[in-house]
Protein backbone atom coordinates (compact mmCIF):
# COMPACT_ATOMS: atom_id res chain seq x y z
CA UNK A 1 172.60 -96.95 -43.00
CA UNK A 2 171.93 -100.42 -41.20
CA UNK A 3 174.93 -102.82 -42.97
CA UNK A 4 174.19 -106.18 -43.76
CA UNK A 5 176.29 -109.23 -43.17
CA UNK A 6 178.30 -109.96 -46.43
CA UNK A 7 175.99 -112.96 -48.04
CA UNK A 8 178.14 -113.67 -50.99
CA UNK A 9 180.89 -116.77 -50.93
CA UNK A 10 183.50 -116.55 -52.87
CA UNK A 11 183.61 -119.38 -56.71
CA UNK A 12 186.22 -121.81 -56.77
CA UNK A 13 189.37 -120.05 -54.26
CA UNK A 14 192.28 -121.06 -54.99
CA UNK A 15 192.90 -123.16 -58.80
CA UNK A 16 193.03 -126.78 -58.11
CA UNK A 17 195.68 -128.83 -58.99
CA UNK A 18 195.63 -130.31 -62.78
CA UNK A 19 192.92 -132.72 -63.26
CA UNK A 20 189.36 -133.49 -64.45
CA UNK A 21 186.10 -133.94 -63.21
CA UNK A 22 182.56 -135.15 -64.82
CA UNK A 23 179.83 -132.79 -64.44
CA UNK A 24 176.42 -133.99 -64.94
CA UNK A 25 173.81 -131.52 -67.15
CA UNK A 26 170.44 -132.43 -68.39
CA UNK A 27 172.23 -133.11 -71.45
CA UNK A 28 174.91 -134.86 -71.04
CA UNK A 29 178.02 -135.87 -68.75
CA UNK A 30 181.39 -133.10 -69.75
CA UNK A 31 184.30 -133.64 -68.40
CA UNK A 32 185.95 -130.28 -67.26
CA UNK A 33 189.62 -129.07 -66.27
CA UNK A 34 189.54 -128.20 -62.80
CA UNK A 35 192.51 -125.72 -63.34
CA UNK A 36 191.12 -121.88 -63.24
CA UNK A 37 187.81 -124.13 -62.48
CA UNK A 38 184.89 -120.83 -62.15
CA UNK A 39 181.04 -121.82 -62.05
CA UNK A 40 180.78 -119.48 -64.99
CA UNK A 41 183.22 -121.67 -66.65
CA UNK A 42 181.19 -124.91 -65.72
CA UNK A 43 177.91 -123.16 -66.72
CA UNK A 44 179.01 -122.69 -70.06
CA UNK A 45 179.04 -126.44 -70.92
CA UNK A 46 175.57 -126.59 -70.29
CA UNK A 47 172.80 -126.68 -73.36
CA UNK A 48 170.80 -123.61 -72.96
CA UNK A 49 167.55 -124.84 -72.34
CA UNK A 50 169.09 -126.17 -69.14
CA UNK A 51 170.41 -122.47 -68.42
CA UNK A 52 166.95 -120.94 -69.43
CA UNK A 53 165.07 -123.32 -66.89
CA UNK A 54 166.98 -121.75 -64.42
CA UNK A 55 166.23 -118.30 -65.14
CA UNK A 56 162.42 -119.41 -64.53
CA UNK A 57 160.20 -119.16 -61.14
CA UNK A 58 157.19 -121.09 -61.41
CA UNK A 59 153.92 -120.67 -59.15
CA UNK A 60 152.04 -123.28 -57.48
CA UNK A 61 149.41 -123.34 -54.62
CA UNK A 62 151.53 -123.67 -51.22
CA UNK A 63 148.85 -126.66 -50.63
CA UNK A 64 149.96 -128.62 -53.84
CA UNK A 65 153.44 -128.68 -54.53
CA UNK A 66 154.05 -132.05 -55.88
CA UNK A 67 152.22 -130.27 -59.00
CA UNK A 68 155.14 -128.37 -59.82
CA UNK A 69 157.56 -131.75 -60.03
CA UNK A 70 157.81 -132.18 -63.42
CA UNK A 71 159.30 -128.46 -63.96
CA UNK A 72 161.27 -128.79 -61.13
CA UNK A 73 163.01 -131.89 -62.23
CA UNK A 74 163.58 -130.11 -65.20
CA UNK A 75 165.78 -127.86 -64.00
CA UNK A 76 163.41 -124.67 -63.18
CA UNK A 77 165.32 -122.36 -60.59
CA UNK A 78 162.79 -121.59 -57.78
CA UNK A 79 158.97 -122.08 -57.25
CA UNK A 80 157.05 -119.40 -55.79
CA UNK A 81 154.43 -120.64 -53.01
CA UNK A 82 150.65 -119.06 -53.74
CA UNK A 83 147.74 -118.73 -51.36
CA UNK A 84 146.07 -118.17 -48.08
CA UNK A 85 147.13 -120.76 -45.71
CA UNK A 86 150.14 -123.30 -45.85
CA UNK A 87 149.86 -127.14 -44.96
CA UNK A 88 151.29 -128.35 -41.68
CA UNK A 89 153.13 -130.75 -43.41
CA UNK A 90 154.73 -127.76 -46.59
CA UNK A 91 158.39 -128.49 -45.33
CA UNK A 92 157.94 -132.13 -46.29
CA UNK A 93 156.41 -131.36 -49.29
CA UNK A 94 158.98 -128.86 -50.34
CA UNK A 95 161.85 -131.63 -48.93
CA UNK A 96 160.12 -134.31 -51.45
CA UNK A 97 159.89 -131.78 -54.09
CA UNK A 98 163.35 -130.62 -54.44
CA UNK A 99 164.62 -134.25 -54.29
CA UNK A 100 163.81 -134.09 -57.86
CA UNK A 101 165.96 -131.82 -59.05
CA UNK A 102 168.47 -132.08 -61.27
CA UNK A 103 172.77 -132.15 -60.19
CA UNK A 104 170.93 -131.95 -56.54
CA UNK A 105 170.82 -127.82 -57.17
CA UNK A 106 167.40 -127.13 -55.29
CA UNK A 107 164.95 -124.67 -56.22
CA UNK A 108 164.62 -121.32 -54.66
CA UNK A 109 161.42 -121.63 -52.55
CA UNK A 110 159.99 -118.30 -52.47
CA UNK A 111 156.79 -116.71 -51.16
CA UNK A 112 155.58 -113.17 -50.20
CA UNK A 113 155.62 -112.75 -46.54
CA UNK A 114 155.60 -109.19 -46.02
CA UNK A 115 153.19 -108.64 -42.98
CA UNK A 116 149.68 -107.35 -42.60
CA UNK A 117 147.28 -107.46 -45.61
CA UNK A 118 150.47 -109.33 -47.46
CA UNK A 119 151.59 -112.89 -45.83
CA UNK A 120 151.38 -116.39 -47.72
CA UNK A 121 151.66 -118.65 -44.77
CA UNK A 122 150.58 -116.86 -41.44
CA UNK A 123 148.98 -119.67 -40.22
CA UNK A 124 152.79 -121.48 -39.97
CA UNK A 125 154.68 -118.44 -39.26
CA UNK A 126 152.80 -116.22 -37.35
CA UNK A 127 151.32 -112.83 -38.02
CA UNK A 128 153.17 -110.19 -38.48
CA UNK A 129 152.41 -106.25 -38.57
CA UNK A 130 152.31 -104.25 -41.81
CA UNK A 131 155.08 -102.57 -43.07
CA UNK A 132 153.80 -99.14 -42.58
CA UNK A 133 152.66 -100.35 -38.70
CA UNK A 134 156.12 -101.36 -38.03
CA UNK A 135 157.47 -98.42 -39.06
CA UNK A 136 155.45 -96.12 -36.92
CA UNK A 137 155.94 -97.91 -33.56
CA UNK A 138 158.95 -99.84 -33.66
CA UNK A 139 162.78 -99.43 -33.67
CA UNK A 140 164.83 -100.85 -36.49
CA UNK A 141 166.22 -103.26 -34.18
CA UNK A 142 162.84 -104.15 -33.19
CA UNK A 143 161.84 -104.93 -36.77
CA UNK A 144 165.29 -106.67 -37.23
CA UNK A 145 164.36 -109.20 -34.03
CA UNK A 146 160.78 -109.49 -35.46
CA UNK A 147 162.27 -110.54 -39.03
CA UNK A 148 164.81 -112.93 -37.84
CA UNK A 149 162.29 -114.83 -35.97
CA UNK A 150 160.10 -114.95 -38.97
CA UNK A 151 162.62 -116.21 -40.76
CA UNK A 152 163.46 -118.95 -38.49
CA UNK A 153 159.75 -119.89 -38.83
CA UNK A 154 159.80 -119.58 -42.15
CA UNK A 155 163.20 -121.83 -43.01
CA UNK A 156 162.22 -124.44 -40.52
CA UNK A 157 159.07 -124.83 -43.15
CA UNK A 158 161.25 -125.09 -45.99
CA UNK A 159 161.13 -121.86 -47.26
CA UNK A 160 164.54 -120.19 -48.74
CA UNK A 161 163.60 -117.16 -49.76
CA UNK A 162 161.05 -113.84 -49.09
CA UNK A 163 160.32 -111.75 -51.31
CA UNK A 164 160.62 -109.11 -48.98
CA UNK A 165 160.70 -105.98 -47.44
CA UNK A 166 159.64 -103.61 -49.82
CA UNK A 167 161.81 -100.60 -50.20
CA UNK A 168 159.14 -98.30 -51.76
CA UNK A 169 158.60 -94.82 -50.10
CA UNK A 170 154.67 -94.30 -49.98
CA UNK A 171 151.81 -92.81 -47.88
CA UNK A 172 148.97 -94.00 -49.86
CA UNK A 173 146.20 -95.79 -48.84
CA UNK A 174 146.54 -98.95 -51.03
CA UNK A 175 147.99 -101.58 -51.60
CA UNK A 176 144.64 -101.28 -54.23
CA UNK A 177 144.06 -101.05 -57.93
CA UNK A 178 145.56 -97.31 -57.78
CA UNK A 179 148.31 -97.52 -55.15
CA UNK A 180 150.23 -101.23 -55.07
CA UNK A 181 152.42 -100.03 -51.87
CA UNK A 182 150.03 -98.29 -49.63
CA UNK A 183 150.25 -100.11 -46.07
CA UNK A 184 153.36 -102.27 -47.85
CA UNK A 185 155.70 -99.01 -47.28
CA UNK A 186 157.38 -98.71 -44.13
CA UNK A 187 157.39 -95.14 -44.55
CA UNK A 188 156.58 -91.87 -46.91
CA UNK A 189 160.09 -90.85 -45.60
CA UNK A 190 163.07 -91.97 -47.37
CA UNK A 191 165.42 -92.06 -44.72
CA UNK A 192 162.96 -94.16 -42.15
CA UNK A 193 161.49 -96.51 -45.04
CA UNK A 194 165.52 -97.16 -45.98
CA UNK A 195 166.60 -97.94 -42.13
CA UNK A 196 162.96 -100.08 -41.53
CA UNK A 197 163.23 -102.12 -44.62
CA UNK A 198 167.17 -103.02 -44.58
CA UNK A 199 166.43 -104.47 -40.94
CA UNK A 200 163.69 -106.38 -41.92
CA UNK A 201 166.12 -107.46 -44.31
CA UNK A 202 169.26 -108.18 -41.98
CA UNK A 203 166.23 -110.02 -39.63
CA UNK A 204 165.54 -112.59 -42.47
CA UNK A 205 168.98 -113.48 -43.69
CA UNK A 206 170.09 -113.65 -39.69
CA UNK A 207 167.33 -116.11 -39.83
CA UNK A 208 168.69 -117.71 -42.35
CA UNK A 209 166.17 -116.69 -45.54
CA UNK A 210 167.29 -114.68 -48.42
CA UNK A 211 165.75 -110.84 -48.78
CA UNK A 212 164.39 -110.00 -52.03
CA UNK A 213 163.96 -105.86 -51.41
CA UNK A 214 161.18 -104.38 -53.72
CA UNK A 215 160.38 -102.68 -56.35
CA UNK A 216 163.39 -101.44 -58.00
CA UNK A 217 164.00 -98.45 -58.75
CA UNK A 218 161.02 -97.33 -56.53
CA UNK A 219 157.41 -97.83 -57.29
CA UNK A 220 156.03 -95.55 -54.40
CA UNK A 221 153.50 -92.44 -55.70
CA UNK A 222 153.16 -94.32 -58.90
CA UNK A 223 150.41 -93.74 -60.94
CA UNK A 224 148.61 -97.01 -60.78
CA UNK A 225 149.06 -100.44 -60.03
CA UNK A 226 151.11 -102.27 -62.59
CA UNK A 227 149.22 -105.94 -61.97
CA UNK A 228 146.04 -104.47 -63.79
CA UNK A 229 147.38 -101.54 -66.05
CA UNK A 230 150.21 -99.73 -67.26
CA UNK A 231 151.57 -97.36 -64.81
CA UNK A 232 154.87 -94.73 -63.89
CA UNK A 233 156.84 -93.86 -61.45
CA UNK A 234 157.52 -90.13 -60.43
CA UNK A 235 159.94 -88.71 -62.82
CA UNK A 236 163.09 -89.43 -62.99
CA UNK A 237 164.25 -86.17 -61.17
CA UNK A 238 162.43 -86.61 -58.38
CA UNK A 239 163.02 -90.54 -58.14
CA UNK A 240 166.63 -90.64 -57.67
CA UNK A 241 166.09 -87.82 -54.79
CA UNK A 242 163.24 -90.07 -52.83
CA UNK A 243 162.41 -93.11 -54.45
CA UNK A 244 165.83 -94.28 -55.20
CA UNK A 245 167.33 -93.55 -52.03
CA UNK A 246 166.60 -97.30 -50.02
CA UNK A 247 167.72 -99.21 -52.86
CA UNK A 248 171.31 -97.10 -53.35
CA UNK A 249 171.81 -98.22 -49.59
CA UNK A 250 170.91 -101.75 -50.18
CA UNK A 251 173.21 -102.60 -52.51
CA UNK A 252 176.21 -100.71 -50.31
CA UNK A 253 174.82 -102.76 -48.00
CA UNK A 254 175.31 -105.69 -50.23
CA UNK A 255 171.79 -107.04 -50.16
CA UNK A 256 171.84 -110.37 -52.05
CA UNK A 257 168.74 -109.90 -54.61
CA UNK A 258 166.52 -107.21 -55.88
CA UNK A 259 163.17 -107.45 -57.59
CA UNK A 260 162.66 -104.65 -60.60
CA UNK A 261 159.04 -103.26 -60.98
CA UNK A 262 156.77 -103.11 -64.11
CA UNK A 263 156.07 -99.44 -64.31
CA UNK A 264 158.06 -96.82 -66.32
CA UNK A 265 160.06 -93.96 -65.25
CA UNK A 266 159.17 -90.69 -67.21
CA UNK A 267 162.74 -89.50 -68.05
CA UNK A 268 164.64 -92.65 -67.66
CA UNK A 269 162.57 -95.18 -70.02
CA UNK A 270 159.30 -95.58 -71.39
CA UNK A 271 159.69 -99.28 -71.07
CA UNK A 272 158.30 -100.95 -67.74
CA UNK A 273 161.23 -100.99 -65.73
CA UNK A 274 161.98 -104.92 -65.98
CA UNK A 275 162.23 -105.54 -69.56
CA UNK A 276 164.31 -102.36 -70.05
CA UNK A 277 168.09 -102.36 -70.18
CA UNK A 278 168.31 -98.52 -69.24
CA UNK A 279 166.96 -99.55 -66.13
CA UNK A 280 168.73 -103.02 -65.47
CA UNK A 281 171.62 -102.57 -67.25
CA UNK A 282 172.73 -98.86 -67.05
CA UNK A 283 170.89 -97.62 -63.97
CA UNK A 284 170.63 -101.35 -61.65
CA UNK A 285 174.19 -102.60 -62.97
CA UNK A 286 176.75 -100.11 -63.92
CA UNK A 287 175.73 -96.96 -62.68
CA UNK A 288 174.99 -98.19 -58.92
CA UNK A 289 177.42 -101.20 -59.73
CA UNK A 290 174.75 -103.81 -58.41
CA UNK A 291 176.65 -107.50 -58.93
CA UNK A 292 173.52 -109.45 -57.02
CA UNK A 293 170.51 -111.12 -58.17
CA UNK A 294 168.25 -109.69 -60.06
CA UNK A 295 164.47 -110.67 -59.86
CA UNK A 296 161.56 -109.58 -62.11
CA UNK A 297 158.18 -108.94 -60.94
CA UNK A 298 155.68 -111.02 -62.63
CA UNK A 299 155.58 -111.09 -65.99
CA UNK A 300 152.15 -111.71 -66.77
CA UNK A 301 151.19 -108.18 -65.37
CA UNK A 302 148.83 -106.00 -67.33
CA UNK A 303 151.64 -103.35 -67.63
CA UNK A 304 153.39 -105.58 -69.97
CA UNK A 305 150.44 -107.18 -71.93
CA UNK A 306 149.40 -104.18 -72.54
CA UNK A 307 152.17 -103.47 -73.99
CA UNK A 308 152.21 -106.24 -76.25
CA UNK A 309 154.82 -108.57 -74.04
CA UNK A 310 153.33 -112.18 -74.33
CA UNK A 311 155.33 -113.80 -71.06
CA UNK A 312 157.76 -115.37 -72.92
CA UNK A 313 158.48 -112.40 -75.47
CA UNK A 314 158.85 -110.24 -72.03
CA UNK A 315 161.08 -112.71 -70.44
CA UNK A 316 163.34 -112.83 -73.39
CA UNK A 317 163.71 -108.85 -73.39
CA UNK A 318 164.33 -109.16 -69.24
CA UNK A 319 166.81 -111.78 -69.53
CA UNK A 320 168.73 -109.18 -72.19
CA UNK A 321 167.99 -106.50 -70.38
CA UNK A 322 170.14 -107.79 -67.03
CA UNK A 323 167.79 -109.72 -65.31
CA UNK A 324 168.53 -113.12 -63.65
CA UNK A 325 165.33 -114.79 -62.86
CA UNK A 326 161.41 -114.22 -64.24
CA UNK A 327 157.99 -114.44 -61.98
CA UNK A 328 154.95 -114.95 -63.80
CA UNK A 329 151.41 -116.02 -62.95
CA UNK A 330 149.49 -118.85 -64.67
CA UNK A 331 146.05 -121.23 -63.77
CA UNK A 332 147.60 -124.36 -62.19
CA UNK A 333 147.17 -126.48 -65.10
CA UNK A 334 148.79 -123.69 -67.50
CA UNK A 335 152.63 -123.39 -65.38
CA UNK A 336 153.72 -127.15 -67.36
CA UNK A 337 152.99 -124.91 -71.02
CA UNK A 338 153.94 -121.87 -69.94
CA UNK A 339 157.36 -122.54 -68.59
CA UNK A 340 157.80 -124.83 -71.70
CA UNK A 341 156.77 -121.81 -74.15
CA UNK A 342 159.22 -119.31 -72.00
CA UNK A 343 161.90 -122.19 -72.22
CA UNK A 344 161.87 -122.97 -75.86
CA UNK A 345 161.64 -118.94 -76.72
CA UNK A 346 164.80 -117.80 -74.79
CA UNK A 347 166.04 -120.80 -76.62
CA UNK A 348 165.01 -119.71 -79.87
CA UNK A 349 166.52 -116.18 -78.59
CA UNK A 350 169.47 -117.70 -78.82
CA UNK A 351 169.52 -119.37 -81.95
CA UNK A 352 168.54 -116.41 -83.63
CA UNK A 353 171.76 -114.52 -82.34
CA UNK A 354 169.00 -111.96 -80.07
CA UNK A 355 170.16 -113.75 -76.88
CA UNK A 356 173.98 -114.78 -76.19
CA UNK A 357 174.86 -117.54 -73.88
CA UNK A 358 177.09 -115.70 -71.60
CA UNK A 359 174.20 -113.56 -70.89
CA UNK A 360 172.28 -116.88 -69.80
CA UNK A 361 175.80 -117.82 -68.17
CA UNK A 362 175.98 -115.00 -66.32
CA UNK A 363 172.66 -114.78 -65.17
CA UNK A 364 172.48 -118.16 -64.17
CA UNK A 365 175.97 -117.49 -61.96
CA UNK A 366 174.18 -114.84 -59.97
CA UNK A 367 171.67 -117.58 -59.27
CA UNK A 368 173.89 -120.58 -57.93
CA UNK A 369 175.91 -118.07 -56.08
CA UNK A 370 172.66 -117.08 -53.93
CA UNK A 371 172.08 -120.62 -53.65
CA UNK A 372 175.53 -121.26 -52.53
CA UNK A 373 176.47 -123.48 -55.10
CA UNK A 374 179.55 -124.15 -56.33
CA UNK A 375 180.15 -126.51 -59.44
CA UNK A 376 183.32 -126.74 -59.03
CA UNK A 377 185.16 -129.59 -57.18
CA UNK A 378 186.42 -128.87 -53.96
CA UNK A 379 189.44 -131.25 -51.45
């Protein structure tokens, strides 16, 4: 097992002496006791349409992301950068953008820059070999060097966060309509994909980007492609003997954040995978004792429509499920609405006694600490 550099700081330390502090929300200033002082605590003051922005990723085209302004001075908790080929001048752009947000707490920026058929922003970064070509001619401390200086590339552009490596153990030929991992694997082996994809993930955070590892719990030899149908896993007994394997030594290895997939898992739940709390819940959180960030897949896959999940009705059953933070996929001029309608029903959620607030709270504590923010006074 490849171990990771602890990522997580610690909340407030030590209590501060007796005093108070204002605190700026969307709402309104609150003044809070700084003694026992905790985010969570701090968190809890604010309305819960300001927690529920956070919970929400939006998309926008890496080329336009002034677009995305509006829901990011809102409050929204990370954008996620779409298309081919990224503007020479995207760190500016992503500089100017998250000047806008609100109590200074940037966005994640987050885009898909796995390698081969998968990268967002070659054309700034570099290209980089496929998962599956890396892990059939180089060491893990190869891949480590290559991801770090990705990274690097990547940061210096003003990107935070990849949602990358994926974990999944596959030898198919996709990624296509019937495989998604194909080429995206780093290995049909368990034991290679595991030590491949956790140095690719040591690389980026050395670098100075935070590793998303995907798809939780393993979405290798599933039966279709969850982004245009409803699709499984292997079953349960034979996931938590392959599949499962890279993502058990991720989180020993303390990797900040994991993304859950959209498919089922015959024996463990017939629900996809991120709206279910068997998975999140029982099998992410207390079984393997996961205390990261937990990341959806999109949303607006067919696995879930099909299912009869409208985005915000399936980000409302993620966010009680465990999950942290929602993907889904709109037409530019549909993210505004959307993130509104997914806004105002977690809201409604929670007015209807569906949803508490310290599982908003909570979820919205695994963010900031991944962003390294701490809203309580310090000195």
């Amino acid at each position: 097992m490849i171990a990771l550099a602890a990522f997580f700081v610690s909340g407030c330390g030590r209590a501060a002496a007796l005093s108070s502090t204002t605190v700026t929300t969307s709402a309104s200033p609150t003044t809070v006791t700084t003694v026992g002082c905790s985010t969570g605590r701090v968190l809890s003051t604010w309305g819960v349409r300001r927690l529920a922005e956070q919970t929400v990723v939006v998309p926008v085209d890496e080329a336009d992301v002034a677009s995305v302004t509006s829901e990011v001075a809102a409050g929204v908790g990370g954008v996620i950068l779409l298309g081919a080929s990224a503007p020479s001048n995207l760190g500016a752009a992503l500089h100017s953008l998250a000047s806008s947000a609100p109590d200074g707490i940037a966005p994640f920026v987050m885009t898909d820059e796995e390698g081969g058929v998968v990268q967002r922003m070659a054309n700034l970064v570099g290209s980089i070999p496929s998962a599956r070509q890396m892990g059939a001619s180089m060491t893990p401390a190869q891949i480590r060097l290559l991801a770090t200086g990705l990274a690097r590339r990547m940061r210096a552009a003003g990107v935070t966060m990849d949602l990358a490596p994926v974990l999944d153990v596959d030898g198919g030929q996709g990624p296509n309509d019937q495989d998604p991992d194909g080429t995206r694997s780093f290995s049909a082996d368990e034991k290679i994909a595991s030590a491949d994809g956790l140095a690719f993930a040591a690389g980026l955070q050395a670098g100075g980007v935070v590793p998303v590892v995907k798809h939780f719990p393993g979405l290798g030899g599933a039966t279709g492609n969850t982004d245009v149908t409803p699709a499984s896993t292997p079953p349960w007994s034979t996931l938590k003997r392959v599949g499962l394997v890279p993502f058990e030594n991720a989180i020993d290895a303390r990797i900040p954040a994991v993304m859950v997939a959209n498919a089922s898992i015959p024996g463990l739940t017939r629900l996809p995978a991120s709206v279910s709390p068997t998975a999140i819940t029982g099998l992410l959180r207390n079984q393997l004792g996961y205390q990261g960030l937990v990341i959806t897949d999109s949303l607006s896959a067919v696995a879930l429509s099909a299912v009869g999940y409208s985005v915000p009705e399936a980000t409302v059953a993620a966010l009680e499920s465990g999950a942290d933070m929602v993907l889904f996929d709109a037409d530019p001029g549909a993210v505004g609405s959307v993130t509104k309608e997914i806004v105002s029903a977690v809201a409604s959620a929670v007015s209807a006694g569906k949803l508490g607030v310290p599982r908003l709270v909570s979820a919205v504590t695994h963010i900031l600490k991944v962003k390294h923010v701490n809203l309580c006074p310090t000195g």
